[in-house]
PDB file of N, CA and C in Angstrom:
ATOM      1  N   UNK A   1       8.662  20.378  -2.148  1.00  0.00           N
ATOM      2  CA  UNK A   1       8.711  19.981  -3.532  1.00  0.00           C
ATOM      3  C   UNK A   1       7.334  20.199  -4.142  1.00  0.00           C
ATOM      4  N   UNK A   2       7.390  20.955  -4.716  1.00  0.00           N
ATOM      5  CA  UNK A   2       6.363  21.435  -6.033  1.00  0.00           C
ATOM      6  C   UNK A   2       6.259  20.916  -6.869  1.00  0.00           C
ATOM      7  N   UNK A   3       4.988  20.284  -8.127  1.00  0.00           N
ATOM      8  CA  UNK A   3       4.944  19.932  -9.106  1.00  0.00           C
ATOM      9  C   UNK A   3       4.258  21.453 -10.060  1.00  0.00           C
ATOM     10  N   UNK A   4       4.767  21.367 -11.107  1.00  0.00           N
ATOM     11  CA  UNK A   4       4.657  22.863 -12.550  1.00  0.00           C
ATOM     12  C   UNK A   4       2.859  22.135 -12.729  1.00  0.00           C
ATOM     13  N   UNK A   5       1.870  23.310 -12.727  1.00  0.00           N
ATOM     14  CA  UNK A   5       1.289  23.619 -12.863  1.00  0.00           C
ATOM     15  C   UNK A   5       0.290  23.387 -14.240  1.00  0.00           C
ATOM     16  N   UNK A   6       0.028  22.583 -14.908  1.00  0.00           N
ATOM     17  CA  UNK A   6      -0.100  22.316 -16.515  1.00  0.00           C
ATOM     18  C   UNK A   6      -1.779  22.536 -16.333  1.00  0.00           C
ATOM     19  N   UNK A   7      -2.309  23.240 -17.294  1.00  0.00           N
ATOM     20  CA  UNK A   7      -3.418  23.034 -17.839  1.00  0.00           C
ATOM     21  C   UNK A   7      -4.688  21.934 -17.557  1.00  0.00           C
ATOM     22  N   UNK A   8      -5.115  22.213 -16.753  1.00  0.00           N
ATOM     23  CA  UNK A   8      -6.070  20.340 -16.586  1.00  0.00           C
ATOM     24  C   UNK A   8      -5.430  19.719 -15.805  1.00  0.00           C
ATOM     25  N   UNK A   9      -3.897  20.237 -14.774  1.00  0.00           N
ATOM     26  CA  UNK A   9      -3.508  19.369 -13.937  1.00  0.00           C
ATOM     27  C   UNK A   9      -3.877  19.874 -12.513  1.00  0.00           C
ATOM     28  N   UNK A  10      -3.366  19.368 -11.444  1.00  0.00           N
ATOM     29  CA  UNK A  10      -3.175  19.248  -9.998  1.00  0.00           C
ATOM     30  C   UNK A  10      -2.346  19.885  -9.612  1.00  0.00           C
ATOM     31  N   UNK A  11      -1.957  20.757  -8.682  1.00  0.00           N
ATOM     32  CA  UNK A  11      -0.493  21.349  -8.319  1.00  0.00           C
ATOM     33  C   UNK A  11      -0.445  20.326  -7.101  1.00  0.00           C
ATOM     34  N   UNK A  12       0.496  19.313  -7.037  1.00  0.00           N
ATOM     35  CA  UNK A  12       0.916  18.495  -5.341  1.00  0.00           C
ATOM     36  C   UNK A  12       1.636  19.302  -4.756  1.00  0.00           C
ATOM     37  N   UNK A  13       1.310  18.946  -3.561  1.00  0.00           N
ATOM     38  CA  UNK A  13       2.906  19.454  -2.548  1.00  0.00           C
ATOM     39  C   UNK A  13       3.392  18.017  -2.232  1.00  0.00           C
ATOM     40  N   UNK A  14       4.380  18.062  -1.951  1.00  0.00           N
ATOM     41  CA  UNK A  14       4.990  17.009  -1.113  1.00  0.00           C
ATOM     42  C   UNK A  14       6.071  16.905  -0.245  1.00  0.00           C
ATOM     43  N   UNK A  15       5.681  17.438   0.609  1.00  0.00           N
ATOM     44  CA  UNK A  15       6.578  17.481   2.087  1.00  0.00           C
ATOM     45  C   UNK A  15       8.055  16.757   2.108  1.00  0.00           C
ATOM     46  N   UNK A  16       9.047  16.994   2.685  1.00  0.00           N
ATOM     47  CA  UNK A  16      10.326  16.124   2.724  1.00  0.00           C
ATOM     48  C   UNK A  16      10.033  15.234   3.309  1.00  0.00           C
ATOM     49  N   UNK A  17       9.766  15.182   4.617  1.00  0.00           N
ATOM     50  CA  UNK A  17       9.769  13.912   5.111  1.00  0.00           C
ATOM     51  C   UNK A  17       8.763  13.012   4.578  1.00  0.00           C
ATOM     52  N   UNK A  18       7.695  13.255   3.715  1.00  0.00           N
ATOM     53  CA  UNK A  18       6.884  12.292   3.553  1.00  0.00           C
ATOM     54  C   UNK A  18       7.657  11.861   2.405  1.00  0.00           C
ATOM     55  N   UNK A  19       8.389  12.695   1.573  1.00  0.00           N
ATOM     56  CA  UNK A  19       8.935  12.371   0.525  1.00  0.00           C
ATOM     57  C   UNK A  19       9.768  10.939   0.596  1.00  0.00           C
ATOM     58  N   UNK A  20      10.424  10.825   2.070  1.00  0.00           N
ATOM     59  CA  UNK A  20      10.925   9.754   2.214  1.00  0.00           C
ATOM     60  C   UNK A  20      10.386   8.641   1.842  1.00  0.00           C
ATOM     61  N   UNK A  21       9.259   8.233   2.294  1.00  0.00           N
ATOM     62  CA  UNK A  21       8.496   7.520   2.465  1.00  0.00           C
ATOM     63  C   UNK A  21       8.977   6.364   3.375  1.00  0.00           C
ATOM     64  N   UNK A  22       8.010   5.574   3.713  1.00  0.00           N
ATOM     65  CA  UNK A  22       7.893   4.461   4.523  1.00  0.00           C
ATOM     66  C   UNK A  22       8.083   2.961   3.900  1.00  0.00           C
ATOM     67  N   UNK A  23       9.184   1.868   4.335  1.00  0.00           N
ATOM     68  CA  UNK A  23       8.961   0.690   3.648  1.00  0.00           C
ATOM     69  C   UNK A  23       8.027  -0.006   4.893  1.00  0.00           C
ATOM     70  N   UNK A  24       7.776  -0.874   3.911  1.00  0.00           N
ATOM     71  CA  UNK A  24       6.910  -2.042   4.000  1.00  0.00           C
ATOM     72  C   UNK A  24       6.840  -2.682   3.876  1.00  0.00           C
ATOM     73  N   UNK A  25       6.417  -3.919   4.074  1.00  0.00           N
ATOM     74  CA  UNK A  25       6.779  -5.712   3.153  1.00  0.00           C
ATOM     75  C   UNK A  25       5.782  -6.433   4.019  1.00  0.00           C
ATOM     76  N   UNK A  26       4.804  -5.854   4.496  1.00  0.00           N
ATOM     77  CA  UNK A  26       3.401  -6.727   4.591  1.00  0.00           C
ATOM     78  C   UNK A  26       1.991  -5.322   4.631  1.00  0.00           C
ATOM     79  N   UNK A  27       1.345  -5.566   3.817  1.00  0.00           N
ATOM     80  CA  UNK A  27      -0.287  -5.342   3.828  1.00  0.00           C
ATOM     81  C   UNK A  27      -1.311  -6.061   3.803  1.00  0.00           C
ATOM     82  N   UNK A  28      -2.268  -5.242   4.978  1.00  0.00           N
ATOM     83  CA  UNK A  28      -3.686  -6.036   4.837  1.00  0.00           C
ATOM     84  C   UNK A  28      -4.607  -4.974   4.345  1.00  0.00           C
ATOM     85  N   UNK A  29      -5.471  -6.149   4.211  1.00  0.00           N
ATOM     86  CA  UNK A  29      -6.389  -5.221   3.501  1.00  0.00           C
ATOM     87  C   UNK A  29      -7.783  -5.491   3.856  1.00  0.00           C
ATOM     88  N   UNK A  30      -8.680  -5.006   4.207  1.00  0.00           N
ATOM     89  CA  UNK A  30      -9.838  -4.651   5.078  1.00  0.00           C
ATOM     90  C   UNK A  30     -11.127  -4.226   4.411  1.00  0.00           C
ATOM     91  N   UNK A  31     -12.365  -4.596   4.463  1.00  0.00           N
ATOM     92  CA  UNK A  31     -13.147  -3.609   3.802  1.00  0.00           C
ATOM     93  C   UNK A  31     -14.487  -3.786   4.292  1.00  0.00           C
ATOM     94  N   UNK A  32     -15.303  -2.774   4.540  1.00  0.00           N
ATOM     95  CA  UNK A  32     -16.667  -2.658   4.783  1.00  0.00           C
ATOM     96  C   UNK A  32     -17.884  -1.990   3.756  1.00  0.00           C
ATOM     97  N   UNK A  33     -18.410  -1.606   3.682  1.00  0.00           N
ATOM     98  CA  UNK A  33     -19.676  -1.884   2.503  1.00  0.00           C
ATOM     99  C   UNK A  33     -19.476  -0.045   1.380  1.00  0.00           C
ATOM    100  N   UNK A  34     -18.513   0.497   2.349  1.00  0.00           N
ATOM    101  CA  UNK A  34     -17.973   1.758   1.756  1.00  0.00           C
ATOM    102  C   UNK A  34     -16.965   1.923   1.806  1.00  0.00           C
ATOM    103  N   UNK A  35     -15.913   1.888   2.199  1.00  0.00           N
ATOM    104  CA  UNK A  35     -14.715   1.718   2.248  1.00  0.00           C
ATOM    105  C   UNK A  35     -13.517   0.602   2.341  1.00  0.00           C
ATOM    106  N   UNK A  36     -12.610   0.966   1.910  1.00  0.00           N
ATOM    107  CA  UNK A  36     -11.421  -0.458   1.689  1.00  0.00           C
ATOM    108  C   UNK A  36     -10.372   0.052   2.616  1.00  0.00           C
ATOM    109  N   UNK A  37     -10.071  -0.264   3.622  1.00  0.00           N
ATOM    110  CA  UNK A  37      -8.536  -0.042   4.514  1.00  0.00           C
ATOM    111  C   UNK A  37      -7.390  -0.715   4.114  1.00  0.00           C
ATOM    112  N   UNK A  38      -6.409  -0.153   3.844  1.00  0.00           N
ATOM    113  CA  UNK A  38      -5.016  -0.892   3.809  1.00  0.00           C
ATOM    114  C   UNK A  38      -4.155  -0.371   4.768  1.00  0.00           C
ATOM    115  N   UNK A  39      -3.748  -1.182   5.505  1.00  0.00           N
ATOM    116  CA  UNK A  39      -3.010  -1.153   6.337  1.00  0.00           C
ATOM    117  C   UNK A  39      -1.295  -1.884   5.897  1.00  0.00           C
ATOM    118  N   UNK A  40      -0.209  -0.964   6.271  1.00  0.00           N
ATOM    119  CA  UNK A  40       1.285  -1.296   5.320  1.00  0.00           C
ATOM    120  C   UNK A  40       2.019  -1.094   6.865  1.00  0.00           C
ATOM    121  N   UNK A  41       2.369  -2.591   7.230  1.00  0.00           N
ATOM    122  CA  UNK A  41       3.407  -2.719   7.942  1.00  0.00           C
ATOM    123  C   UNK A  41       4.908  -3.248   7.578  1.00  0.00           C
ATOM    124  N   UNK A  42       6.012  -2.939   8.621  1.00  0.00           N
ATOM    125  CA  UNK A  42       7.262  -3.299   8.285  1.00  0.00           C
ATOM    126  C   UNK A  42       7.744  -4.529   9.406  1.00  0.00           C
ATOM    127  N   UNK A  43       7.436  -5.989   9.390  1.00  0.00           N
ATOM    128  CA  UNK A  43       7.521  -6.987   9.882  1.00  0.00           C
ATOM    129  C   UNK A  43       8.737  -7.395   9.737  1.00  0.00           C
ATOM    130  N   UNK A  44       9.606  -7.737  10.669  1.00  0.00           N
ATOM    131  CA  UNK A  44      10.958  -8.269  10.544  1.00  0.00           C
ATOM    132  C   UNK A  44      11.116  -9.694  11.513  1.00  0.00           C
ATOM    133  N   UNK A  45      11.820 -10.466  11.179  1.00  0.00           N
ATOM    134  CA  UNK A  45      11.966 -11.994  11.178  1.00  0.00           C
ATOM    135  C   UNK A  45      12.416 -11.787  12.293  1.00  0.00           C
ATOM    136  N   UNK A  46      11.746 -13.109  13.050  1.00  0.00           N
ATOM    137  CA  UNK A  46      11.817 -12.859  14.848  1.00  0.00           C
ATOM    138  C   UNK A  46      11.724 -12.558  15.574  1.00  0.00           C
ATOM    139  N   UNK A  47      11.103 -11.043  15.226  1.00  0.00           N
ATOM    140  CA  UNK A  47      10.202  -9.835  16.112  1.00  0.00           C
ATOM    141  C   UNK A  47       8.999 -10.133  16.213  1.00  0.00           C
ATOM    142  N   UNK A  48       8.261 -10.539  17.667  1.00  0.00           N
ATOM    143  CA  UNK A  48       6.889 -10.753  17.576  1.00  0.00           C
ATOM    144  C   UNK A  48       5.706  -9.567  17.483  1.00  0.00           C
ATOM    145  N   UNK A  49       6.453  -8.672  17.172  1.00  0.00           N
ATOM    146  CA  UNK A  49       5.368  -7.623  17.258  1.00  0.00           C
ATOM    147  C   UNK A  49       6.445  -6.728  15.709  1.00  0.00           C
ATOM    148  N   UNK A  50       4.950  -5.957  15.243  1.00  0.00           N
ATOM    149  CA  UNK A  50       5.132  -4.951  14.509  1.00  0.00           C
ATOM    150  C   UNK A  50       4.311  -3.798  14.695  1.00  0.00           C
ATOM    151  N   UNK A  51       4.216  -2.841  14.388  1.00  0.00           N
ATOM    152  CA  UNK A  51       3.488  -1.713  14.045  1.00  0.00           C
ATOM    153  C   UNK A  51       3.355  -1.361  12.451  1.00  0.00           C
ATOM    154  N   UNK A  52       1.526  -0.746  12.741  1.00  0.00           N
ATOM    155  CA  UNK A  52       1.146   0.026  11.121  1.00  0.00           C
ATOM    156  C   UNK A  52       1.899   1.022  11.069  1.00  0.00           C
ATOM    157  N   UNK A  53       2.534   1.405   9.855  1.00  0.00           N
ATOM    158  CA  UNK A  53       3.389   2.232   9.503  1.00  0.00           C
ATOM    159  C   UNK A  53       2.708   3.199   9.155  1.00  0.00           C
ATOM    160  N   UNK A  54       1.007   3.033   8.404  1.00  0.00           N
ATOM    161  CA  UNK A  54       0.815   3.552   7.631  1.00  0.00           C
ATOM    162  C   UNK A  54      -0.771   3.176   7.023  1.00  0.00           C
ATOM    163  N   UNK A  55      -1.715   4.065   7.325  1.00  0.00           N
ATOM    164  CA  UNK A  55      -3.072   3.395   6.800  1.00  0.00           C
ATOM    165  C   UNK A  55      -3.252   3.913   6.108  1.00  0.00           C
ATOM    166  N   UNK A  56      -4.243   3.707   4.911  1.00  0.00           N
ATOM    167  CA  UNK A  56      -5.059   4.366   3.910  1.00  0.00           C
ATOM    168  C   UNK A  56      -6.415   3.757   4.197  1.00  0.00           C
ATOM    169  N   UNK A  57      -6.861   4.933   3.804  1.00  0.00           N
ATOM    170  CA  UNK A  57      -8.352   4.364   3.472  1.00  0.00           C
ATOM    171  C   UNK A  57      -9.212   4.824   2.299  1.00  0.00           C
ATOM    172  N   UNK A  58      -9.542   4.036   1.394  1.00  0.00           N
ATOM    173  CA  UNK A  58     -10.174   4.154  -0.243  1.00  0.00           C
ATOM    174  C   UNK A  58     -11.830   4.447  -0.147  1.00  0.00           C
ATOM    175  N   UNK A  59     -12.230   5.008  -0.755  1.00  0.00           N
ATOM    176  CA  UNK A  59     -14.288   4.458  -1.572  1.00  0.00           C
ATOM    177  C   UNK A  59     -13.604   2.836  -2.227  1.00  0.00           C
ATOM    178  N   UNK A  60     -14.723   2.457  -2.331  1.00  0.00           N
ATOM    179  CA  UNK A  60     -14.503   1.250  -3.457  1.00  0.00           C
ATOM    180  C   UNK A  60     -13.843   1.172  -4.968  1.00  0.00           C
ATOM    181  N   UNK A  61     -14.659   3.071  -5.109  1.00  0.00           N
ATOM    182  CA  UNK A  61     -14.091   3.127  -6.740  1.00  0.00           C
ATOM    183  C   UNK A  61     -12.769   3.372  -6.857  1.00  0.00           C
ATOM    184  N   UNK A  62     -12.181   3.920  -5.875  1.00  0.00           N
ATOM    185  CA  UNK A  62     -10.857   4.640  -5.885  1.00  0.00           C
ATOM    186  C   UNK A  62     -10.241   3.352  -5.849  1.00  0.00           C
ATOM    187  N   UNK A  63     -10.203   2.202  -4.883  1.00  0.00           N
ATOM    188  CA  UNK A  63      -9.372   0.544  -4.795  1.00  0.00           C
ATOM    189  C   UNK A  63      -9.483   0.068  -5.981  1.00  0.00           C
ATOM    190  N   UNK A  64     -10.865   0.491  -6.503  1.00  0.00           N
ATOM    191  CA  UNK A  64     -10.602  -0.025  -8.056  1.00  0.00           C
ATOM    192  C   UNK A  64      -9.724   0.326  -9.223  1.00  0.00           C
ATOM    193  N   UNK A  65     -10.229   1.446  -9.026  1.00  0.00           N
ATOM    194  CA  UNK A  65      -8.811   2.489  -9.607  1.00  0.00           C
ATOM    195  C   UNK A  65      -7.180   1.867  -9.426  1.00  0.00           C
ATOM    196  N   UNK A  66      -7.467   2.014  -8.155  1.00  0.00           N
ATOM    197  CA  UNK A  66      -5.421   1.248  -7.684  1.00  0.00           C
ATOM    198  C   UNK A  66      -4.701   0.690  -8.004  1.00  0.00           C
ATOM    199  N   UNK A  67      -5.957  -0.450  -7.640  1.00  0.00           N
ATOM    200  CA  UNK A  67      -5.578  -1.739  -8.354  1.00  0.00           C
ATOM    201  C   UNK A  67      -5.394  -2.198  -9.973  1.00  0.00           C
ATOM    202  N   UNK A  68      -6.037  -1.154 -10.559  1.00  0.00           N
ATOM    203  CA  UNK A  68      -5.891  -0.891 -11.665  1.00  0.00           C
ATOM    204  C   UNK A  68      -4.202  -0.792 -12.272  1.00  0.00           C
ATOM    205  N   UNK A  69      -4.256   0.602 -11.936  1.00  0.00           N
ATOM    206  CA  UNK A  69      -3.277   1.638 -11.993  1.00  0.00           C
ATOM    207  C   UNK A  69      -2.087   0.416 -11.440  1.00  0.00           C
ATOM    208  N   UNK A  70      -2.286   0.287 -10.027  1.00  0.00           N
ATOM    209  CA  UNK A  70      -0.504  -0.575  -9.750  1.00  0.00           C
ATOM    210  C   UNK A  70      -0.464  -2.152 -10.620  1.00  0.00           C
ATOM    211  N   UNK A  71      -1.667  -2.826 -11.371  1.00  0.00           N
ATOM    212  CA  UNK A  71      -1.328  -3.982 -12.409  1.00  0.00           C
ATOM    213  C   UNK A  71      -0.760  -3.542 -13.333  1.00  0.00           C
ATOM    214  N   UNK A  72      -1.550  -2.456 -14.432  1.00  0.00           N
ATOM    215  CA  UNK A  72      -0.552  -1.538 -15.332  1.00  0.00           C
ATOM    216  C   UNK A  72       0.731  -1.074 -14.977  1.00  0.00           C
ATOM    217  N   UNK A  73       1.320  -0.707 -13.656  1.00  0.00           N
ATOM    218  CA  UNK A  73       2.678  -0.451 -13.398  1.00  0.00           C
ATOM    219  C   UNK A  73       3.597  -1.483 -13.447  1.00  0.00           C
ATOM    220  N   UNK A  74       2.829  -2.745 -12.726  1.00  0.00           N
ATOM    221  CA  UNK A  74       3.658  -4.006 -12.391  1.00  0.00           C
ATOM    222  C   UNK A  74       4.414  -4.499 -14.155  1.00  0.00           C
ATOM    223  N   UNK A  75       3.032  -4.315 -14.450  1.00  0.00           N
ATOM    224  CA  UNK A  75       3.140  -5.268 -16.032  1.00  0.00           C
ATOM    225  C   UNK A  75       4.610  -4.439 -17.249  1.00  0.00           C
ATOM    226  N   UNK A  76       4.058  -2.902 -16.651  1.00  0.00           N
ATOM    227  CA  UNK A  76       5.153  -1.883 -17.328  1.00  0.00           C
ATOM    228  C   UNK A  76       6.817  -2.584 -16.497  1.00  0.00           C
ATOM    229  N   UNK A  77       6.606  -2.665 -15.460  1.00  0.00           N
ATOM    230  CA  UNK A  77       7.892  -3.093 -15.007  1.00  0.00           C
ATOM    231  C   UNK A  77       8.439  -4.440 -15.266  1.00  0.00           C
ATOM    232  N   UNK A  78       7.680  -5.410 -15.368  1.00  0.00           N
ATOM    233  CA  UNK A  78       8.132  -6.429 -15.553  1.00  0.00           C
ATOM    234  C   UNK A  78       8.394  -6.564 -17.381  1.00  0.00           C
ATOM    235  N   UNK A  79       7.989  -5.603 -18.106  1.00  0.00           N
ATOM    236  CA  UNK A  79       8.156  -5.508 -19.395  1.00  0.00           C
ATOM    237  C   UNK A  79       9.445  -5.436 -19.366  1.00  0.00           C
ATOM    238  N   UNK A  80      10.061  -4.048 -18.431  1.00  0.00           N
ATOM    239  CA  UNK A  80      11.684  -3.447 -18.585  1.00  0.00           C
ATOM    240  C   UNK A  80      12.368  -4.460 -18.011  1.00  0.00           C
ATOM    241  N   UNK A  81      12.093  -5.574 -16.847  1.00  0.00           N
ATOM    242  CA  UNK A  81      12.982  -5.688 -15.810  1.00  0.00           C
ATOM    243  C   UNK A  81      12.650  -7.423 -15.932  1.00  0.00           C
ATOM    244  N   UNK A  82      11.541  -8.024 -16.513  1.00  0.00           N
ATOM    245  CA  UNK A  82      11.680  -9.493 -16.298  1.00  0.00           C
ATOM    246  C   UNK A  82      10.531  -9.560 -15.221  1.00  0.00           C
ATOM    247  N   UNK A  83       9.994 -10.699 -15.442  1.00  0.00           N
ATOM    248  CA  UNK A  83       9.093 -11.115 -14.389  1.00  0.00           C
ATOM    249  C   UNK A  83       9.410 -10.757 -12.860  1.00  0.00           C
ATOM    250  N   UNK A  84       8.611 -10.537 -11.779  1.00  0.00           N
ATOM    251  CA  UNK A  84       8.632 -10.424 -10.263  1.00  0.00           C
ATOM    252  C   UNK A  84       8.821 -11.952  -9.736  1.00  0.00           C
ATOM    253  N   UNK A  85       9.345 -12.465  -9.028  1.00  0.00           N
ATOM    254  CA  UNK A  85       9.269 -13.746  -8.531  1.00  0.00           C
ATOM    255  C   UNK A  85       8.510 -13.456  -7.692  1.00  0.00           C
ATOM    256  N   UNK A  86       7.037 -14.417  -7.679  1.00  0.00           N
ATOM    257  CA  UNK A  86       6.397 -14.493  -5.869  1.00  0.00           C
ATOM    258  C   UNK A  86       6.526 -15.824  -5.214  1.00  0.00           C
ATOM    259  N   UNK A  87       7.077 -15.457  -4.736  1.00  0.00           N
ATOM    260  CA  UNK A  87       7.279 -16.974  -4.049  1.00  0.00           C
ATOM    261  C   UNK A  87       6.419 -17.386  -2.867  1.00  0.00           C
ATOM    262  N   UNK A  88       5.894 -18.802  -3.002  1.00  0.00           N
ATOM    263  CA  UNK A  88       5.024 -19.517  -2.609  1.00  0.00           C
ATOM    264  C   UNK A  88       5.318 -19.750  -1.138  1.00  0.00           C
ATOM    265  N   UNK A  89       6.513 -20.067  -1.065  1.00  0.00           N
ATOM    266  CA  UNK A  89       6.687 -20.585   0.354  1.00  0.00           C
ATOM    267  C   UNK A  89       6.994 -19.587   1.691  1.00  0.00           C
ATOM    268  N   UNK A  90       5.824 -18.775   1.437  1.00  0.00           N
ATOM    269  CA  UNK A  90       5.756 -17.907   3.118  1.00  0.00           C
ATOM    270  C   UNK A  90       5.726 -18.306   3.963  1.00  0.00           C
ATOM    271  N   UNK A  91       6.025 -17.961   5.227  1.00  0.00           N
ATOM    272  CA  UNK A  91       5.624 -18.485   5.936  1.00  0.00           C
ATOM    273  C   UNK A  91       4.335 -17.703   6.756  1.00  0.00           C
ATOM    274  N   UNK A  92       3.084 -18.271   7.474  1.00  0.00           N
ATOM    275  CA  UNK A  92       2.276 -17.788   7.967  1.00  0.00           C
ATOM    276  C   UNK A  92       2.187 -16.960   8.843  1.00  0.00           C
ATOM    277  N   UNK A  93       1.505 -15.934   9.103  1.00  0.00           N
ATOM    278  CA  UNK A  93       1.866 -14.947   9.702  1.00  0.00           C
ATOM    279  C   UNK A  93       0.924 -14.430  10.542  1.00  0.00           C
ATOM    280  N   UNK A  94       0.855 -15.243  12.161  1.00  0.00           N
ATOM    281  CA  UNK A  94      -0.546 -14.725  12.890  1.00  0.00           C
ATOM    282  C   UNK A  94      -0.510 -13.304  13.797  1.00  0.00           C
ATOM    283  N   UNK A  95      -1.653 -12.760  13.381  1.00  0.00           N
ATOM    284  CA  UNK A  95      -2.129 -11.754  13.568  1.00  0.00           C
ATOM    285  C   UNK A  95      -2.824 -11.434  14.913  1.00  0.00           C
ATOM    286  N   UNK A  96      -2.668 -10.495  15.894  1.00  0.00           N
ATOM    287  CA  UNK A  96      -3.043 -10.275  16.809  1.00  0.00           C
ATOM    288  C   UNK A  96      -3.658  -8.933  17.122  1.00  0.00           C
ATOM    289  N   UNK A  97      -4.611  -8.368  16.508  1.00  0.00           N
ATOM    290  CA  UNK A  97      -5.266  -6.845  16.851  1.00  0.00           C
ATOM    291  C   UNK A  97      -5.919  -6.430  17.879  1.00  0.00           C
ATOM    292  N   UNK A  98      -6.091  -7.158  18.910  1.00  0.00           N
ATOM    293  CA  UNK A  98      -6.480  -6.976  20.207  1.00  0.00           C
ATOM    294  C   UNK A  98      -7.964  -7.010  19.810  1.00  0.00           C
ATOM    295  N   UNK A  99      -8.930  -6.538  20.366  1.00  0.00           N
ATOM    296  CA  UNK A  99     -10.580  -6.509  20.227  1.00  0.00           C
ATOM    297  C   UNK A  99     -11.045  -6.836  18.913  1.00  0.00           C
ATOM    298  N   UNK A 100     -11.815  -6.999  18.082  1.00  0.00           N
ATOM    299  CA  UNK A 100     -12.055  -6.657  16.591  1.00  0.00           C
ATOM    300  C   UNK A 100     -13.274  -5.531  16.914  1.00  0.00           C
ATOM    301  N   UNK A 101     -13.143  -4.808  15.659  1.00  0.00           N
ATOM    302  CA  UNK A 101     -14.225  -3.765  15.219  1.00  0.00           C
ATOM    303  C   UNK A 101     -14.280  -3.521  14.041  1.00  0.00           C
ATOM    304  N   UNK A 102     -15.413  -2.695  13.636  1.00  0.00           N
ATOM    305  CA  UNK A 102     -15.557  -2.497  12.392  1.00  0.00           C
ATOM    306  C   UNK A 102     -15.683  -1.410  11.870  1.00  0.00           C
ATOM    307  N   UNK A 103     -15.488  -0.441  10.659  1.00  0.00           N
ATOM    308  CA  UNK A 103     -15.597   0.719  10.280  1.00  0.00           C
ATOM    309  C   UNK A 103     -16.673   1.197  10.225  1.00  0.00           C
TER     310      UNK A 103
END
């Protein structure tokens, strides 16, 4: 899958299978004095273990950017669709990464 070519734009590719993409329903998020890690796992109820599906890793300016960019999306969506419910009552979720290190 190709994106048309415009003046001042980017040509993407985007592969099929990535096209799929990956769900998710927990991220962390990580950061050292140059970079921001997000890490997007798919955690399911009663399974003591998960796997990263999926890392990124940002500059600072670019997380800023993101975060930007996905509040403006949220806010666009909740314009069309009604508020997001977040609900308060998670439950906690301990984490086990074996050694710690740092970037």
């Amino acid at each position: 899958m190709k994106s048309k070519n415009k003046k001042g734009s980017i040509n993407l590719e985007l592969d099929e299978n990535l096209a799929q993409g990956t769900y998710s329903n927990l991220a962390l998020i990580n950061h050292s004095i140059s970079e921001f890690v997000v890490d997007f796992i798919n955690i399911m109820p009663g399974v003591p273990k998960a796997k990263v599906k999926s890392r990124i890793i940002l500059t600072p300016q670019h997380a800023k950017r993101f975060s930007k960019a996905l509040n403006e999306n949220i806010s666009r969506f909740e314009k069309s669709n009604g508020e997001i419910k977040d609900y308060d009552k998670q439950q906690p979720i301990s984490l086990n990464f074996g050694p710690a290190g740092e970037a």
